[in-house]
N, C-alpha and C. Protein backbone atom coordinates (compact mmCIF):
# COMPACT_ATOMS: atom_id res chain seq x y z
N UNK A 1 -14.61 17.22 9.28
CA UNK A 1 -13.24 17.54 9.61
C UNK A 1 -13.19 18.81 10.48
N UNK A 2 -13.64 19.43 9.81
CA UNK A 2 -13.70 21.37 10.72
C UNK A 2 -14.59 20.73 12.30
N UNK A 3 -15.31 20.33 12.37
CA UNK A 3 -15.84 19.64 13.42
C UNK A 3 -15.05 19.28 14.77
N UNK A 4 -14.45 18.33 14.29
CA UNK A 4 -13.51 17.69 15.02
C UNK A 4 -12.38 18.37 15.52
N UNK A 5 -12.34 19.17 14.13
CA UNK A 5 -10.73 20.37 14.70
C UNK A 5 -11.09 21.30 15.72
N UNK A 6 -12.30 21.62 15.27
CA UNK A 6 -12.86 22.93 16.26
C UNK A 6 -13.11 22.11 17.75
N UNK A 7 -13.46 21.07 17.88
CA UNK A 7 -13.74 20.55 19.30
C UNK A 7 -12.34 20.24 19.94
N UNK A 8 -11.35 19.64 18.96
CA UNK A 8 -9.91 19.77 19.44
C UNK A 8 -9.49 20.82 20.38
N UNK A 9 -9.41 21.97 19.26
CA UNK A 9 -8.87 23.00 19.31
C UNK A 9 -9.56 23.74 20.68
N UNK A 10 -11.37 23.33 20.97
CA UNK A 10 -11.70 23.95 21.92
C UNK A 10 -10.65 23.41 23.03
N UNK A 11 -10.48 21.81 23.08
CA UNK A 11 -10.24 21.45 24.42
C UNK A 11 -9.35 21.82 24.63
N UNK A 12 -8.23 22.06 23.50
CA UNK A 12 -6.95 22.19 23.61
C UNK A 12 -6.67 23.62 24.70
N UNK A 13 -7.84 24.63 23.75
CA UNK A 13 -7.58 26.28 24.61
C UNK A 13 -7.90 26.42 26.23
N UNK A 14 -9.01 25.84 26.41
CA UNK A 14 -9.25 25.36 27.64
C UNK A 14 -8.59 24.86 28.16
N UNK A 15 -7.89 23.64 28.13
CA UNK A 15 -7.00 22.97 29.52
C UNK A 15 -5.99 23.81 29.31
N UNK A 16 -5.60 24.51 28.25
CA UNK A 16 -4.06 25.05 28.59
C UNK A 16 -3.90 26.77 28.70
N UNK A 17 -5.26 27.24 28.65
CA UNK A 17 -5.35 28.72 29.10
C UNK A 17 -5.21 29.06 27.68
N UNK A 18 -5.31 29.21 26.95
CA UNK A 18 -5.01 30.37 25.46
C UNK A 18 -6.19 30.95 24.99
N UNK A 19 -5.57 31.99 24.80
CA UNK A 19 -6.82 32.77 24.51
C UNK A 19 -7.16 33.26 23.14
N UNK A 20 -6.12 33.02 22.62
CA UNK A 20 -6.12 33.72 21.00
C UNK A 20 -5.18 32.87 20.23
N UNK A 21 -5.21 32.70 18.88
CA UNK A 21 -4.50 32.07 17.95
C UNK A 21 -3.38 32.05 18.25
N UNK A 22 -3.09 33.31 18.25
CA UNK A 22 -1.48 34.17 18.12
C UNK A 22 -0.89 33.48 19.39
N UNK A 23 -1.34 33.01 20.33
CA UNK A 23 -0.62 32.26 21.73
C UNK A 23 -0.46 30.89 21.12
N UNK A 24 -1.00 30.52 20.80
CA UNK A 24 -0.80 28.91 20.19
C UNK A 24 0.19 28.91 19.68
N UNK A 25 1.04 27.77 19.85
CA UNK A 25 2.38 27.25 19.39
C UNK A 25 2.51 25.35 19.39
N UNK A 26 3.56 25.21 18.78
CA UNK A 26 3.77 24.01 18.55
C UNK A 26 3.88 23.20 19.98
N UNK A 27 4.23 23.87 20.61
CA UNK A 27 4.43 23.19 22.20
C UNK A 27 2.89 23.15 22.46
N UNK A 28 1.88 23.45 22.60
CA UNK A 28 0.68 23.58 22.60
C UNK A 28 -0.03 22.38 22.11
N UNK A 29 0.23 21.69 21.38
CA UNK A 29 -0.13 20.85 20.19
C UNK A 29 0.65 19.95 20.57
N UNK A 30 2.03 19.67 20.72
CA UNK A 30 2.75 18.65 21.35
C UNK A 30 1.88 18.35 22.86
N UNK A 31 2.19 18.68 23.37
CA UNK A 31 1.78 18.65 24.91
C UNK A 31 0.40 17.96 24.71
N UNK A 32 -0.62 18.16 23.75
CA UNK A 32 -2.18 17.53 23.38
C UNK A 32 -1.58 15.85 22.62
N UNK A 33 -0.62 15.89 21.52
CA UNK A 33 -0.29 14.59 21.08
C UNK A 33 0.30 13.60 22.06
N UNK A 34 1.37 14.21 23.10
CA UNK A 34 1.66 13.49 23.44
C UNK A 34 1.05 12.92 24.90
N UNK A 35 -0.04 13.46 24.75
CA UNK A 35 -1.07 12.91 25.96
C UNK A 35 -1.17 13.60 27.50
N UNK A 36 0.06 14.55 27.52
CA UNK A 36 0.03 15.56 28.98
C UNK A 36 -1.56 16.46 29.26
N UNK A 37 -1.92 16.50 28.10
CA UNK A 37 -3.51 17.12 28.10
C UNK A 37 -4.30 16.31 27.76
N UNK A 38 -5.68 16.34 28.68
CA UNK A 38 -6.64 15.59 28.23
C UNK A 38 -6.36 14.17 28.20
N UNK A 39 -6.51 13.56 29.17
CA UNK A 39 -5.93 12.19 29.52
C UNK A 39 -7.03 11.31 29.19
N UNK A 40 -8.82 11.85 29.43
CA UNK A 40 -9.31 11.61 28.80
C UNK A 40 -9.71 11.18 27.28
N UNK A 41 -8.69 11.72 26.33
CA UNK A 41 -9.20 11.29 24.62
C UNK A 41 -8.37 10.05 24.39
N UNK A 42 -9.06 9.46 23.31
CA UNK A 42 -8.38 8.41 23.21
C UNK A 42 -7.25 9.24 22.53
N UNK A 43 -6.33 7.99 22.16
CA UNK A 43 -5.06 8.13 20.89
C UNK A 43 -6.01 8.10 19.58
N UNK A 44 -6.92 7.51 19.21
CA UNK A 44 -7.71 7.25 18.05
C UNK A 44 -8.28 9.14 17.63
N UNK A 45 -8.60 9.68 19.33
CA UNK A 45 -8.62 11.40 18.79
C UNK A 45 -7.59 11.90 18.73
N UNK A 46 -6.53 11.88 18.78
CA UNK A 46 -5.25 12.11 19.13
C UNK A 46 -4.93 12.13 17.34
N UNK A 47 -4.74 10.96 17.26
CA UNK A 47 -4.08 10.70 15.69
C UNK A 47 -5.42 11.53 14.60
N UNK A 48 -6.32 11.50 14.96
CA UNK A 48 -7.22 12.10 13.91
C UNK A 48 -7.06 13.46 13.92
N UNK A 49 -6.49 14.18 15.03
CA UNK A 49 -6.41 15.56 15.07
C UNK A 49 -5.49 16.18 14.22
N UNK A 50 -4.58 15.17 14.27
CA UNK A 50 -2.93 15.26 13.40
C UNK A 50 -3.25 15.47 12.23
N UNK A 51 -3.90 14.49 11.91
CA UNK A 51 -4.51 13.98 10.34
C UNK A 51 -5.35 15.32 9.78
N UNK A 52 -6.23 15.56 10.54
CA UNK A 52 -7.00 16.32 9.73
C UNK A 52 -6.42 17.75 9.93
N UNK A 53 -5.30 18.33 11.10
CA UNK A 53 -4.83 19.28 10.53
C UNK A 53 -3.86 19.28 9.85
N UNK A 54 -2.85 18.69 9.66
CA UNK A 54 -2.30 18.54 8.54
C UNK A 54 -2.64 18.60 7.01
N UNK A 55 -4.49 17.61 6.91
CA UNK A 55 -4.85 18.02 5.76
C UNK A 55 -5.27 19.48 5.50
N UNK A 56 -5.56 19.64 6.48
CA UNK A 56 -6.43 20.95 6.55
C UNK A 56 -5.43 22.25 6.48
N UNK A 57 -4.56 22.06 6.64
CA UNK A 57 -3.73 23.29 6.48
C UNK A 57 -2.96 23.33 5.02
N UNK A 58 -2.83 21.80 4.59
CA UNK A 58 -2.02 21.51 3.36
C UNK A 58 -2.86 22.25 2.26
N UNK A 59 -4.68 21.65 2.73
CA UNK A 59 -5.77 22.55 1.61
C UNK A 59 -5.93 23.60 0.91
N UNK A 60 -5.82 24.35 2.18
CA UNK A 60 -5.88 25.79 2.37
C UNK A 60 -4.82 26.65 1.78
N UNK A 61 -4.05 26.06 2.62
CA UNK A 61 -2.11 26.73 1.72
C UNK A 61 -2.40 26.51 0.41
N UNK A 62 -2.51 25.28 0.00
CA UNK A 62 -3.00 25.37 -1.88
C UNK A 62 -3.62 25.83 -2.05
N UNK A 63 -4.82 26.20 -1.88
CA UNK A 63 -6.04 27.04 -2.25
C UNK A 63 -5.39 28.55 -2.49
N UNK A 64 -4.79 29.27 -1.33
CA UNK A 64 -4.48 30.10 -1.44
C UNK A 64 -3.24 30.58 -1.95
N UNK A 65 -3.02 29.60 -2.65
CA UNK A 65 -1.45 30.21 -3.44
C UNK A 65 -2.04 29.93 -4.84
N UNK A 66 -3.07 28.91 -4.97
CA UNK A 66 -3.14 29.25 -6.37
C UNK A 66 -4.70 29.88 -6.42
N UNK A 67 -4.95 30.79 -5.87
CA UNK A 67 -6.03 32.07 -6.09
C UNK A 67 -5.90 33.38 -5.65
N UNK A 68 -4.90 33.64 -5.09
CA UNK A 68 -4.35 34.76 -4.77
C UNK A 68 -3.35 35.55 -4.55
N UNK A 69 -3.09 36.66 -5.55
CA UNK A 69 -2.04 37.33 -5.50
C UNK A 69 -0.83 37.38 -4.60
N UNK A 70 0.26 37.85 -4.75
CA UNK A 70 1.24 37.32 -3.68
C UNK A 70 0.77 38.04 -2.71
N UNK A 71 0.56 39.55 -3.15
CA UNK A 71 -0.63 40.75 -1.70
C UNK A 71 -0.95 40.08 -1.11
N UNK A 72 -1.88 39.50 -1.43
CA UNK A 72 -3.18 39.00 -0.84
C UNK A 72 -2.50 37.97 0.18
N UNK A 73 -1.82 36.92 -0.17
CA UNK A 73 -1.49 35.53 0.14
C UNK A 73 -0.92 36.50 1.67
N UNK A 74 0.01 37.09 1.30
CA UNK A 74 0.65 37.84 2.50
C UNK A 74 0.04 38.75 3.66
N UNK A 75 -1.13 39.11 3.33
CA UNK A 75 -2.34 39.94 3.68
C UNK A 75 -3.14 38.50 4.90
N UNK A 76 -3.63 37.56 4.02
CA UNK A 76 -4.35 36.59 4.61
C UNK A 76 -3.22 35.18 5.35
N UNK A 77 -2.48 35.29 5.03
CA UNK A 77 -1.67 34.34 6.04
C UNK A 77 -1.60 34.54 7.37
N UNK A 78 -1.73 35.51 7.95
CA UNK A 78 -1.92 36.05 9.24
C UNK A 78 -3.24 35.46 9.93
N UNK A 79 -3.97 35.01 8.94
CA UNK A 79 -5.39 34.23 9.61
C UNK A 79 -5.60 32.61 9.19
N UNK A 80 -4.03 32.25 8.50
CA UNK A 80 -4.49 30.87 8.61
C UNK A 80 -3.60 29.77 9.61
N UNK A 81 -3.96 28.91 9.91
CA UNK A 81 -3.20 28.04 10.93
C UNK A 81 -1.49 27.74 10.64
N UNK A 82 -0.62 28.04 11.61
CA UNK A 82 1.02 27.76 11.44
C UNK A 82 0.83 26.14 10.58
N UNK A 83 2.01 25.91 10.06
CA UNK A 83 2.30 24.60 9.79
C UNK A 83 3.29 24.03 10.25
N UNK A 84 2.66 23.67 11.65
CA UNK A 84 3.87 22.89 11.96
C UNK A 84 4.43 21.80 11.96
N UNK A 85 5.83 21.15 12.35
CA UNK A 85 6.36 20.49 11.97
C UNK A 85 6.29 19.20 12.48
N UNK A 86 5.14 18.98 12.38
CA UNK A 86 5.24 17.42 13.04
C UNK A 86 4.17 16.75 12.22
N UNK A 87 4.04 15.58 12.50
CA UNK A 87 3.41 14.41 11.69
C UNK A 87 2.73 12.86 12.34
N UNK A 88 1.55 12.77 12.03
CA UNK A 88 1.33 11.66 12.88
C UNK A 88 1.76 10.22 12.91
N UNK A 89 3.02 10.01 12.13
CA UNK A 89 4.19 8.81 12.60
C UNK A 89 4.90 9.06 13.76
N UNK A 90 4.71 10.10 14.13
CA UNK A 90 5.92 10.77 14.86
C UNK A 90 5.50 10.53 16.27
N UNK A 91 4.08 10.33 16.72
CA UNK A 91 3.60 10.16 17.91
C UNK A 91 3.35 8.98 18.19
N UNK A 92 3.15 8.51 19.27
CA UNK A 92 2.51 6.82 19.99
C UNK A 92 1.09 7.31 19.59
N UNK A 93 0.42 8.25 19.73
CA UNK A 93 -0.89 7.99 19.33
C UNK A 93 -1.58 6.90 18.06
N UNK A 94 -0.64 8.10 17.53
CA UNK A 94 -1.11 7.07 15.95
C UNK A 94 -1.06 5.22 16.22
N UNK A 95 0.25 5.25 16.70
CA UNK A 95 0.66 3.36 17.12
C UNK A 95 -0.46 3.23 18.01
N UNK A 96 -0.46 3.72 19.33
CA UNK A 96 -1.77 2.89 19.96
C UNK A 96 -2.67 2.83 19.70
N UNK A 97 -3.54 3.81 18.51
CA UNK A 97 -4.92 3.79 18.10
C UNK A 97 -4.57 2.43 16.92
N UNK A 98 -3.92 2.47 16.67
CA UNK A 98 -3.81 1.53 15.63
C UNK A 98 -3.61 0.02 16.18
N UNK A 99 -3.13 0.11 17.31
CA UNK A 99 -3.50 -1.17 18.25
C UNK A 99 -4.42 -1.60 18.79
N UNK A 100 -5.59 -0.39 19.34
CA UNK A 100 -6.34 -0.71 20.01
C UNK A 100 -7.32 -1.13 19.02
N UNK A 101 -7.64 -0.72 17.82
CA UNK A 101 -8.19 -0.82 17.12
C UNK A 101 -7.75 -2.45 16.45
N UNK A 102 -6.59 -2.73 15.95
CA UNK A 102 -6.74 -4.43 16.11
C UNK A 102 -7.22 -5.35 16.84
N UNK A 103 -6.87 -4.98 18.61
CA UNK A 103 -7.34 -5.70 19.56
C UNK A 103 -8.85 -5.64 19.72
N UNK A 104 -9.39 -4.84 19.34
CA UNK A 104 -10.84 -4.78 19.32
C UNK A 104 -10.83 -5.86 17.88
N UNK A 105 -10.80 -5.78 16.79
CA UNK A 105 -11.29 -6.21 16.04
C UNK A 105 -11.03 -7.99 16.31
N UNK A 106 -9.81 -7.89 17.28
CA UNK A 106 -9.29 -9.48 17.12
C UNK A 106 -10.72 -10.09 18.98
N UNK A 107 -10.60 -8.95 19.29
CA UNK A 107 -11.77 -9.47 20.32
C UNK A 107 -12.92 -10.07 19.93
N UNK A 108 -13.89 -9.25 18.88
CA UNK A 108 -14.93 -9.61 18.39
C UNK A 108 -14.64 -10.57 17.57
N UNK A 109 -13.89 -10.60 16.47
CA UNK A 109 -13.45 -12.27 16.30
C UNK A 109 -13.54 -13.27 16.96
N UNK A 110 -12.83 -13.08 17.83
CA UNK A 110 -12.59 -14.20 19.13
C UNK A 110 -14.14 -14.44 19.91
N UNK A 111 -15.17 -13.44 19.81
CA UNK A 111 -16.04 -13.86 20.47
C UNK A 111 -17.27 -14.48 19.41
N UNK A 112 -17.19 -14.40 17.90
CA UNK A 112 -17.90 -15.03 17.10
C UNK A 112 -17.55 -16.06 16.39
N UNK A 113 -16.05 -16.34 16.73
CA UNK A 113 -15.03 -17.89 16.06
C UNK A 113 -16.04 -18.94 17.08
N UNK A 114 -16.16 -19.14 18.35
CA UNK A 114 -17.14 -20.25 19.04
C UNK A 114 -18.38 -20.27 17.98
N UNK A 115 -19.15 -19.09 17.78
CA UNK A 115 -20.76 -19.83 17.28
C UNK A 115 -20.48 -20.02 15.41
N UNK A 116 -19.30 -20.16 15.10
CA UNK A 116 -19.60 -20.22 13.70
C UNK A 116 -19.91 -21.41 12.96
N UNK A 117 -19.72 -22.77 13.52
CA UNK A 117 -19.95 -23.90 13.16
C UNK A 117 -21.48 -24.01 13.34
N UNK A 118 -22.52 -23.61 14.76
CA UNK A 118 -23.75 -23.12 14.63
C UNK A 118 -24.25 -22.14 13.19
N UNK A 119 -23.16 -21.18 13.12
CA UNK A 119 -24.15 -20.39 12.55
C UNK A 119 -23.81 -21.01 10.63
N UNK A 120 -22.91 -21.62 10.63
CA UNK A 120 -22.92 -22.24 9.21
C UNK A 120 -23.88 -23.87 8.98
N UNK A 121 -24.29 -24.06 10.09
CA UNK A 121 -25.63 -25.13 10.31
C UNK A 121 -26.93 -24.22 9.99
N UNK A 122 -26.53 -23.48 10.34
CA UNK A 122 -27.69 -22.48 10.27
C UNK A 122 -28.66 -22.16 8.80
N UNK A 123 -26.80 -21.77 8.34
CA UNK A 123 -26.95 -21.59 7.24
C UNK A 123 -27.60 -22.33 5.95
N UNK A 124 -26.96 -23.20 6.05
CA UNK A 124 -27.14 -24.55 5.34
C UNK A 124 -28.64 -24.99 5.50
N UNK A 125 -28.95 -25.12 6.79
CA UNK A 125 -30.53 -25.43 6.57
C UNK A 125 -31.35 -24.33 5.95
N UNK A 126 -31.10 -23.00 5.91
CA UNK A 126 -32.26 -22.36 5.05
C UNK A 126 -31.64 -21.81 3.60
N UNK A 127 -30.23 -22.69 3.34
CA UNK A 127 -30.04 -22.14 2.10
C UNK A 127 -30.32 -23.68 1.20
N UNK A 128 -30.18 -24.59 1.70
CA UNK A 128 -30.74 -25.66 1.09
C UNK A 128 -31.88 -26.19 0.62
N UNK A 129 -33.00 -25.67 1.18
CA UNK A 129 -34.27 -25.97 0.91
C UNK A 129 -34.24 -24.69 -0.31
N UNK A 130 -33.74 -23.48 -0.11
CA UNK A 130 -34.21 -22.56 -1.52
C UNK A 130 -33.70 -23.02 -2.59
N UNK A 131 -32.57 -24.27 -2.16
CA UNK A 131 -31.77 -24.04 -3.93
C UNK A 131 -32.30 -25.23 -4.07
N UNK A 132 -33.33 -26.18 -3.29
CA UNK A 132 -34.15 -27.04 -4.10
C UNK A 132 -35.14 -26.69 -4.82
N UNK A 133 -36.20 -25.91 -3.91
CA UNK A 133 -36.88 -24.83 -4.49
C UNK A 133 -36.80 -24.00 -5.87
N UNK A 134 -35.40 -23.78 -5.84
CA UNK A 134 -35.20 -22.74 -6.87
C UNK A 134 -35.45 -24.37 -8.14
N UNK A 135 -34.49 -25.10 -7.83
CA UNK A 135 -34.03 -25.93 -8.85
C UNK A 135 -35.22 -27.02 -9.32
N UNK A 136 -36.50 -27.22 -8.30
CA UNK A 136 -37.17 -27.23 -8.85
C UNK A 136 -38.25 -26.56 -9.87
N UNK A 137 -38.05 -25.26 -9.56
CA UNK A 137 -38.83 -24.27 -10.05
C UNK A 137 -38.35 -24.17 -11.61
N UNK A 138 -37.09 -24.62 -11.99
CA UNK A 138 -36.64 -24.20 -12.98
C UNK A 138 -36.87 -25.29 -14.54
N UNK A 139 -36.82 -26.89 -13.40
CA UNK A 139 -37.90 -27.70 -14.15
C UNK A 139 -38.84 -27.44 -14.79
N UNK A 140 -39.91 -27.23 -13.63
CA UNK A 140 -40.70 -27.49 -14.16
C UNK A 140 -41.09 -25.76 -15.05
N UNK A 141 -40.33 -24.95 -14.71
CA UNK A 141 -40.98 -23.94 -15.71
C UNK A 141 -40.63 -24.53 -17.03
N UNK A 142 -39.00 -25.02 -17.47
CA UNK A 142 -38.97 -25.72 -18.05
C UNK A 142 -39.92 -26.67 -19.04
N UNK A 143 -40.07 -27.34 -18.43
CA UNK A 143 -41.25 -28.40 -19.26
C UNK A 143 -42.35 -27.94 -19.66
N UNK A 144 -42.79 -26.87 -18.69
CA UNK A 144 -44.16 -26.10 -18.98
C UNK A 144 -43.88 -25.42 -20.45
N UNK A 145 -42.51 -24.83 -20.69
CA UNK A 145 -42.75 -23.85 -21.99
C UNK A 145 -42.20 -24.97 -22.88
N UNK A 146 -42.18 -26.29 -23.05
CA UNK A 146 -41.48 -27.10 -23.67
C UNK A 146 -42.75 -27.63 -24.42
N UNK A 147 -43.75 -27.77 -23.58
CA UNK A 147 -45.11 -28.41 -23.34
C UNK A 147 -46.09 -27.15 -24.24
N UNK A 148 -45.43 -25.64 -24.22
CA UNK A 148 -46.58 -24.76 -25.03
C UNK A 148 -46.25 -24.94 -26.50
């Protein structure tokens, strides 16, 4: 997760000039969801960025409210990420990764629906000879301990 955020977050500072936390804003982050930056990533990075900061900030905020004094909480909030107000329903990312990702899956379908009548011939010939195999095997062990 930290991975992904941090490579986000690099591209994000880069295409849009920022240099420090404290410049980052929600417009910053919009402008990356809604695809004006980085035309290059998919929506599939797009929606995961959402996702994992959202979790990632939800974590943390808990963590630190239930381990540290109100001081403290107020002391260290200054170094953890804004929470802002958005959500990944809220973007086309989320919808088109979630499309593209059907259409892929309905592609490869579509290209293994032709060989499946092959590959269930297939099947059949080397699953048939084992379950004679087997079913003879079971005979005659059969008779053998019938026979001790």
């Amino acid at each position: 997760m930290l991975t992904a955020l941090n490579a986000r977050f690099r591209d994000i500072f880069t295409a849009l000039e920022i240099k420090t936390m404290g410049e980052m804003s929600y417009v910053h982050i919009n402008k990356y969801l809604d695809g004006e930056v980085h035309h290059d990533h998919s929506s599939q990075q797009r929606q995961t960025f959402v996702t994992y900061y959202r979790s990632f900030v939800f974590n943390v905020t808990k963590w630190i409210k239930s381990k540290l004094s109100i001081e403290e909480q107020s002391y260290f909030s200054k170094y953890t990420l804004p929470d802002f107000p958005f959500d990944n329903r809220d973007y086309d990312a989320r919808k088109n990764a979630i499309e593209s990702a059907q259409k892929t899956r309905k592609d490869e379908t579509s290209a293994v629906a032709p060989l499946l009548p092959r590959i269930r011939a297939q099947v059949h010939f080397r699953y048939n000879p084992n379950k004679t195999s087997t079913r003879d095997y079971k005979q005659t062990n059969n008779r053998c301990e019938k026979q001790l």
